[in-house]
C-alpha atoms as a PDB file:
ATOM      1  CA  UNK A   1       0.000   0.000   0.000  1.00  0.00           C
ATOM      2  CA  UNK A   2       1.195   3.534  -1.034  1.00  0.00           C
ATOM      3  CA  UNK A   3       2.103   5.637   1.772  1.00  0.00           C
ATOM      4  CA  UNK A   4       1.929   9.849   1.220  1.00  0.00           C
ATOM      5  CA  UNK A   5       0.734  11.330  -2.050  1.00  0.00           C
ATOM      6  CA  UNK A   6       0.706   7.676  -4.101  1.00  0.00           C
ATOM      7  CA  UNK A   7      -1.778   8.742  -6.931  1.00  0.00           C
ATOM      8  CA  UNK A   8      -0.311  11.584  -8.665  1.00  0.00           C
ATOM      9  CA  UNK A   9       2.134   9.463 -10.721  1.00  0.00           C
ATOM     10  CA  UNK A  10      -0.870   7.875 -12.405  1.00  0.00           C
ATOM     11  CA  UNK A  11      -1.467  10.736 -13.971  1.00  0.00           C
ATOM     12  CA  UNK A  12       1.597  11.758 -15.156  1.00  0.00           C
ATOM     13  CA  UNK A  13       1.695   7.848 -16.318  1.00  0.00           C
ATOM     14  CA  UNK A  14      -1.833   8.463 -17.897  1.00  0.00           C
ATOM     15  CA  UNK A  15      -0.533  11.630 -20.270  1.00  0.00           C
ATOM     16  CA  UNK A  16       2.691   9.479 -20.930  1.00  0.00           C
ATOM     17  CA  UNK A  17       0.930   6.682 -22.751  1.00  0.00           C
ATOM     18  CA  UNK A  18      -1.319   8.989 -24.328  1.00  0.00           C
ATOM     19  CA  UNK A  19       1.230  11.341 -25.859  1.00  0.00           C
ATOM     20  CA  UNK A  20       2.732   7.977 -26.979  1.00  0.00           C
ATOM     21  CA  UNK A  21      -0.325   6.699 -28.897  1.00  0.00           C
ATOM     22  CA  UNK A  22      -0.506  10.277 -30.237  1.00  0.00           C
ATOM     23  CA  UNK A  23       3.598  10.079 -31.671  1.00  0.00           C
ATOM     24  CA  UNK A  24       2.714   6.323 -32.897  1.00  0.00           C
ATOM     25  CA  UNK A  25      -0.617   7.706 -34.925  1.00  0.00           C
ATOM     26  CA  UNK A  26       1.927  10.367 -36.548  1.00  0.00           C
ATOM     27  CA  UNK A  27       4.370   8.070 -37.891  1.00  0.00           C
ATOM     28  CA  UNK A  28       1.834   5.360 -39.081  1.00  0.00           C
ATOM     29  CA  UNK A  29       0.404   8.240 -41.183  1.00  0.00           C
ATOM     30  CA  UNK A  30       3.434   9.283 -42.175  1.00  0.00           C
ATOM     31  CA  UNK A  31       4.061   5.577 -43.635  1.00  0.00           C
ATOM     32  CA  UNK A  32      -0.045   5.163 -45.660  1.00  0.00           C
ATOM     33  CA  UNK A  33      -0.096   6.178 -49.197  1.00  0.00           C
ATOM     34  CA  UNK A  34      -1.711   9.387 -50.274  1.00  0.00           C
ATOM     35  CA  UNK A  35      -5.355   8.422 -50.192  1.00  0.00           C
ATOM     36  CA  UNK A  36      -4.821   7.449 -46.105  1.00  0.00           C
ATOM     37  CA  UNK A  37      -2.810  10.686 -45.705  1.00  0.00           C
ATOM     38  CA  UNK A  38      -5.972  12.388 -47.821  1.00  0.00           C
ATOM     39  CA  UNK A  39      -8.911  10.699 -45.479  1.00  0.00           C
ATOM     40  CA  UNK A  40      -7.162  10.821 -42.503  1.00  0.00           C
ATOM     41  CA  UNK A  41      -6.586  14.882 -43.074  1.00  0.00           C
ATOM     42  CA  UNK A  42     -10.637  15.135 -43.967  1.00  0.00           C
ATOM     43  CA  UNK A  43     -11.670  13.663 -40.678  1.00  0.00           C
ATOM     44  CA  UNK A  44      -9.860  16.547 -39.223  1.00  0.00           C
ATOM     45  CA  UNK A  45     -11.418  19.094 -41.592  1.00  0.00           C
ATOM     46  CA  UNK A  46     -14.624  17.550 -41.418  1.00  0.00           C
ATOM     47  CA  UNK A  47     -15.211  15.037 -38.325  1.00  0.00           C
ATOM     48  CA  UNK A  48     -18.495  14.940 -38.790  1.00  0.00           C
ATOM     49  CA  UNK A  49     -18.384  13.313 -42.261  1.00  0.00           C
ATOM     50  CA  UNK A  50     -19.439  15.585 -44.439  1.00  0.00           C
ATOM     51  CA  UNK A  51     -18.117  14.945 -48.242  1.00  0.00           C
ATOM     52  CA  UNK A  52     -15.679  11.891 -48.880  1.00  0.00           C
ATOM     53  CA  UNK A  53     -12.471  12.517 -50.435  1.00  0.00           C
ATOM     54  CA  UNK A  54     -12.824  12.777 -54.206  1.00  0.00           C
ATOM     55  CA  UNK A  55     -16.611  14.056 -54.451  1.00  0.00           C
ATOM     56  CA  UNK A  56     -17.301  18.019 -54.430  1.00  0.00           C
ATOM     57  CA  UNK A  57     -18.830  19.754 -51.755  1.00  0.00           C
ATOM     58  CA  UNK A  58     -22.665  20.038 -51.270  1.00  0.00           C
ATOM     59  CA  UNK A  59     -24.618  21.178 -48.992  1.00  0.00           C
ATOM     60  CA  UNK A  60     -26.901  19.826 -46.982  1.00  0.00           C
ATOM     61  CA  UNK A  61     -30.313  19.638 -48.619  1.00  0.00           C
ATOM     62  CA  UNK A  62     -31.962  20.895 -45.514  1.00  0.00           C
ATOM     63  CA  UNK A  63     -29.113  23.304 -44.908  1.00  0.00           C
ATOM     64  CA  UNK A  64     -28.296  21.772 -41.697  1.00  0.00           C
ATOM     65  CA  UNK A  65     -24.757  20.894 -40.119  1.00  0.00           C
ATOM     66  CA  UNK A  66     -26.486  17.258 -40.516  1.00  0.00           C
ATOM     67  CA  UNK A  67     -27.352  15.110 -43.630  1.00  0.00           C
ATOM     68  CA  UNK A  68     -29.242  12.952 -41.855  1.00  0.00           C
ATOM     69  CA  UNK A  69     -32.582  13.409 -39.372  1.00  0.00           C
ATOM     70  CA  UNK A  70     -31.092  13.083 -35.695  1.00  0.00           C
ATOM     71  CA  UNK A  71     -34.833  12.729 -34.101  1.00  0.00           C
ATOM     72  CA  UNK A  72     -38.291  12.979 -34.832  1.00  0.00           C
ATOM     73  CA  UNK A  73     -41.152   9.733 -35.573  1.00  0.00           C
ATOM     74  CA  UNK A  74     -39.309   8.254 -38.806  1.00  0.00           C
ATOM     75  CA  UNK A  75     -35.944   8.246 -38.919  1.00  0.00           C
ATOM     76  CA  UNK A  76     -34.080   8.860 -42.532  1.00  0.00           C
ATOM     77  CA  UNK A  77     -37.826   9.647 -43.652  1.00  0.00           C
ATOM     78  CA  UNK A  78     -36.550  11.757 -46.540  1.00  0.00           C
ATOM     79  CA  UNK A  79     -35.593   8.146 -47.897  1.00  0.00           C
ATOM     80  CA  UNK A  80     -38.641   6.766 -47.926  1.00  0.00           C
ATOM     81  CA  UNK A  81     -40.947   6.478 -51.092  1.00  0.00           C
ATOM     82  CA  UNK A  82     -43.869   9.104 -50.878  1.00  0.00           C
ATOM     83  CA  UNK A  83     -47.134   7.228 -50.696  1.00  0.00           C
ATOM     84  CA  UNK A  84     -46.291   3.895 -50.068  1.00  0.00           C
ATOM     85  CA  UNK A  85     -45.645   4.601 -46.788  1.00  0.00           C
ATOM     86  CA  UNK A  86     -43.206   2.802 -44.345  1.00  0.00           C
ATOM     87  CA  UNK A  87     -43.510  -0.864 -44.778  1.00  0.00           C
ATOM     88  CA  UNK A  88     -40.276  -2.410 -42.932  1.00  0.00           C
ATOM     89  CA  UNK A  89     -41.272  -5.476 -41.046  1.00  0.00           C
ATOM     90  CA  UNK A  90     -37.894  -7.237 -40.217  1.00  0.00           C
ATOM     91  CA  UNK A  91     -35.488  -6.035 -37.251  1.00  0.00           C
ATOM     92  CA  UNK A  92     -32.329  -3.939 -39.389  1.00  0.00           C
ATOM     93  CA  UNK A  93     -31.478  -1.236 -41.405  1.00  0.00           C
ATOM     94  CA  UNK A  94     -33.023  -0.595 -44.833  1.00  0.00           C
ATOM     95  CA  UNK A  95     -30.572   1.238 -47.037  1.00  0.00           C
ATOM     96  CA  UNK A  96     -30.771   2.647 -50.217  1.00  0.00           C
ATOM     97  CA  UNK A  97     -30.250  -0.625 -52.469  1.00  0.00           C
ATOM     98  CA  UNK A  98     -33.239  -1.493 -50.767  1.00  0.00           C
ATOM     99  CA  UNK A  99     -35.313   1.088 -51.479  1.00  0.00           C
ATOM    100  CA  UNK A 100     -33.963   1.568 -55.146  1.00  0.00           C
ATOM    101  CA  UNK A 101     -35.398  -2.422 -55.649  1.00  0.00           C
ATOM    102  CA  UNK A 102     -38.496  -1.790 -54.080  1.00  0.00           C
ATOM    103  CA  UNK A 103     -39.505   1.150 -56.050  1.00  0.00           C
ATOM    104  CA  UNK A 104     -38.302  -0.833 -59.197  1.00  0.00           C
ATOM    105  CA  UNK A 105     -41.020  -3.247 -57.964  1.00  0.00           C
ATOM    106  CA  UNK A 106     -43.609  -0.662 -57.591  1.00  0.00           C
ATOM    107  CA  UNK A 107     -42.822   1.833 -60.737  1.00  0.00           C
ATOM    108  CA  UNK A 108     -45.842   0.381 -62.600  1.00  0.00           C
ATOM    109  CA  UNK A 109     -49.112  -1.017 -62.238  1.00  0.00           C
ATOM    110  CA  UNK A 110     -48.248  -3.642 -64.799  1.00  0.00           C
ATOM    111  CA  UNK A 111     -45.211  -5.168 -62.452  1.00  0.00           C
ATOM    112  CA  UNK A 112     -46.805  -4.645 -59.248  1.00  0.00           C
ATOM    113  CA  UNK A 113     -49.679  -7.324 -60.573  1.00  0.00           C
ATOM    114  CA  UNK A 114     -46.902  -9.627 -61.590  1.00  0.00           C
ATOM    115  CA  UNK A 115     -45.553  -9.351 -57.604  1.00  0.00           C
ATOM    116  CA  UNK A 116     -48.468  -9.882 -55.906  1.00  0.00           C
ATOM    117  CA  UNK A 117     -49.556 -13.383 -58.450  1.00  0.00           C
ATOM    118  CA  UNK A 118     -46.098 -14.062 -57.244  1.00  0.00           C
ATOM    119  CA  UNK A 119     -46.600 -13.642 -53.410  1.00  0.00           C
ATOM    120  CA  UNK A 120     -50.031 -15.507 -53.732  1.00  0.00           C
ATOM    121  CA  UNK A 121     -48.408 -18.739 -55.495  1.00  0.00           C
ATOM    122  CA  UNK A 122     -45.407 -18.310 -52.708  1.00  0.00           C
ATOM    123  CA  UNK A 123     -47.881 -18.262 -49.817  1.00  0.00           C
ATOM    124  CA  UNK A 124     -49.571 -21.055 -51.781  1.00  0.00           C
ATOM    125  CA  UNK A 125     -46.253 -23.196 -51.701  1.00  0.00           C
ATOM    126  CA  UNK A 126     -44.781 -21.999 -48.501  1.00  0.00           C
ATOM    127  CA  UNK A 127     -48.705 -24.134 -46.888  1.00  0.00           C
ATOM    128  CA  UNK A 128     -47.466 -27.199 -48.495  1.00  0.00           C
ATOM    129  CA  UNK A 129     -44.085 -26.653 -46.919  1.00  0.00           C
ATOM    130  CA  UNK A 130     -43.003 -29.551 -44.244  1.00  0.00           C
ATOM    131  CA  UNK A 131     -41.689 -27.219 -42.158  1.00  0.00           C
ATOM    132  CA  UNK A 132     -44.762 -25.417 -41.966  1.00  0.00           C
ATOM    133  CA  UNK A 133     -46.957 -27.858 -41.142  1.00  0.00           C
ATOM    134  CA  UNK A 134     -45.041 -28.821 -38.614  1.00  0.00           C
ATOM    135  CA  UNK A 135     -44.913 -25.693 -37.204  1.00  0.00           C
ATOM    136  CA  UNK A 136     -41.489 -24.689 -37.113  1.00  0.00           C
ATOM    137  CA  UNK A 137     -42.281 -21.524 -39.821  1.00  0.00           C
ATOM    138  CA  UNK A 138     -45.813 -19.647 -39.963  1.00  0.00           C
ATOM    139  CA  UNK A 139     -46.921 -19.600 -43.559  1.00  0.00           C
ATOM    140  CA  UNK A 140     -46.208 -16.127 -43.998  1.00  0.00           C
ATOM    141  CA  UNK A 141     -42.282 -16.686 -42.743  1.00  0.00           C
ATOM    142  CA  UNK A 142     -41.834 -19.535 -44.973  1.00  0.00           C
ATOM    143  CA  UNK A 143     -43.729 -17.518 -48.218  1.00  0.00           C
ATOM    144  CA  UNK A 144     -41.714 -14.334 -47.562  1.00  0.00           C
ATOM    145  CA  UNK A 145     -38.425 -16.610 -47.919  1.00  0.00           C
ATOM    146  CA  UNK A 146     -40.035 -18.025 -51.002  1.00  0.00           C
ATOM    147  CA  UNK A 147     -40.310 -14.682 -52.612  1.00  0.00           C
ATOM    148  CA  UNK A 148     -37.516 -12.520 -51.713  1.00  0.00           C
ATOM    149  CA  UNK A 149     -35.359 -15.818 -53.061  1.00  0.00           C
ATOM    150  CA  UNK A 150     -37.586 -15.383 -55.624  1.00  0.00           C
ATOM    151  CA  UNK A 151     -36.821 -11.383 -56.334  1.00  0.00           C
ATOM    152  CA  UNK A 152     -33.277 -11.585 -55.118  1.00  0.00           C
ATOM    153  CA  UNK A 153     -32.878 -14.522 -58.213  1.00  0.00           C
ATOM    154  CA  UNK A 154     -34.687 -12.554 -61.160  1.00  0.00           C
ATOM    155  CA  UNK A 155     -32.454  -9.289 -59.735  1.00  0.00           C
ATOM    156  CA  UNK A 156     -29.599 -11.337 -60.188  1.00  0.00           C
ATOM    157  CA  UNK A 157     -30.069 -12.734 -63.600  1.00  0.00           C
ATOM    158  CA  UNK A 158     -30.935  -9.417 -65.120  1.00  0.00           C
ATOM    159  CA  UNK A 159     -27.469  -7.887 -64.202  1.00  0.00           C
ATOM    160  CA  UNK A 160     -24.574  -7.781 -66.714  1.00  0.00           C
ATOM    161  CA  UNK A 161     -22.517 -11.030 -66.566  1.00  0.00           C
ATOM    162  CA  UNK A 162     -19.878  -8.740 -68.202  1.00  0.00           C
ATOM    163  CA  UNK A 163     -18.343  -6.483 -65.829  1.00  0.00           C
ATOM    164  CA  UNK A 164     -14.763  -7.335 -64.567  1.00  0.00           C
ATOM    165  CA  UNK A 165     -12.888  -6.192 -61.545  1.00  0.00           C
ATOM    166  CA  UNK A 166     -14.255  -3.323 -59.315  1.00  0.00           C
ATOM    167  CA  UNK A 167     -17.432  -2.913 -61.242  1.00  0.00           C
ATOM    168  CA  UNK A 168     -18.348  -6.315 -60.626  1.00  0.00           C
ATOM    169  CA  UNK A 169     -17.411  -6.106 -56.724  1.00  0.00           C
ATOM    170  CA  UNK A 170     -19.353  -2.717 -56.626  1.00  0.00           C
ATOM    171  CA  UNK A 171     -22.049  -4.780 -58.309  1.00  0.00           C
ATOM    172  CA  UNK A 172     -22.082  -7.853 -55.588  1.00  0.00           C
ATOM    173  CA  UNK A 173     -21.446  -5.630 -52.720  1.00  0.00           C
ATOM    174  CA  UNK A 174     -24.956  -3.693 -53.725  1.00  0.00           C
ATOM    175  CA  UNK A 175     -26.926  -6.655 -54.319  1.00  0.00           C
ATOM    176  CA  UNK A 176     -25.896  -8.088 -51.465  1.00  0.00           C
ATOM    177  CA  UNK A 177     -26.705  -5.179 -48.930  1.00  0.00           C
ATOM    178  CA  UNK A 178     -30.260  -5.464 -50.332  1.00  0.00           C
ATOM    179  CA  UNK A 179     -33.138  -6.399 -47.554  1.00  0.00           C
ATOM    180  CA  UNK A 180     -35.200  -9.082 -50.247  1.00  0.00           C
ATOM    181  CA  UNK A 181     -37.127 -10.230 -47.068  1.00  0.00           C
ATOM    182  CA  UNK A 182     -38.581  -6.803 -46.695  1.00  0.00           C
ATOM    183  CA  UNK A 183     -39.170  -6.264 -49.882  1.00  0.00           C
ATOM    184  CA  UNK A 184     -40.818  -9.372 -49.878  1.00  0.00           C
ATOM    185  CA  UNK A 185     -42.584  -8.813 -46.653  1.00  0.00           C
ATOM    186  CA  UNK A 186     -43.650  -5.673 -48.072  1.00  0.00           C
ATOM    187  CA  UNK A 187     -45.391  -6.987 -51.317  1.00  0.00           C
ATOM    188  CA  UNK A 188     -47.127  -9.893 -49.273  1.00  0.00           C
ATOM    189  CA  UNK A 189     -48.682  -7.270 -46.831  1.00  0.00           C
ATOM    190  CA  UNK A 190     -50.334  -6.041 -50.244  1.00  0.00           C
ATOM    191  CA  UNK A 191     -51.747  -9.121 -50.981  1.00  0.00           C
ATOM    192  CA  UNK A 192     -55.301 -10.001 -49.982  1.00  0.00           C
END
């Protein structure tokens, strides 16, 4: 046990290791190519993350110091399609590949018919389902499955088979941040 004074070289200790970190973060930036030099120098410009390197600078569309809503009923409501409404069922985030898809789905009356036969002969299939009638999956899991495998599939066969390199990786890395249960979810709450 300390006797007289014993906690003051903690701090002195504490500044020590933090002015170290600090030197360390220096001369591993000093060592990253320009593009780390570039991103780490507009996080200190802009820390709240306002344009990424390369893009120009816009404003806000609101004008705030924020892009995107901070409070209020809906959050990110400016992305949501006007008049269909909110229609997110599953727990996670629903980004823009999402919504870009689902508005795809909905852009005529012609396709939205097509969906909906679609979700009625998944629901249809999803009741004959073992799993299902055993009661492992309500019909309405097991259709929702059916179809956004069933979206998710024509999505995929519709894209060019001939990109190469970091158009096809931009490519995969959008399709595969899209939500095809909601959207599926969302055209079988439309169906009577």
């Amino acid at each position: 046990m300390a006797g007289k004074g014993g906690g003051s070289w903690k701090v002195a200790y504490a500044d020590f290791v933090t002015a170290m970190m600090a030197f360390f973060m220096v001369m591993w930036i000093c060592t990253q190519d320009q593009k780390v030099k570039e991103a780490v120098a507009h996080y200190f410009r802009d820390p709240l993350g306002g344009t990424p390197i390369g893009s120009s600078s816009k404003p806000s569309p609101s004008g705030a110091m924020f892009n995107k809503q901070m409070h209020g009923t809906v959050p990110q409501s400016e992305n949501i399609a006007l008049g269909r409404g909110r229609s997110s069922y599953t727990r996670g985030e629903s980004g823009s590949p999402t919504k870009l898809v689902a508005d795809w789905l909905h852009h005529d009356e012609a396709t939205q018919q097509r969906w909906r036969e679609a979700a009625k002969k998944a629901r249809e299939q999803a009741e004959r389902l073992p799993v299902v009638q055993e009661g492992k999956l309500t019909v309405e899991e097991a259709a929702a499955q059916i179809l956004a495998k069933k979206i998710a599939d024509e999505i995929r066969q519709l894209t060019p088979s001939n990109l190469e390199g970091v158009h096809q990786d931009l490519l995969l890395n959008v399709l595969n941040d899209v939500n095809w249960r909601e959207i599926a979810e969302d055209i079988l709450s439309r169906v009577d």
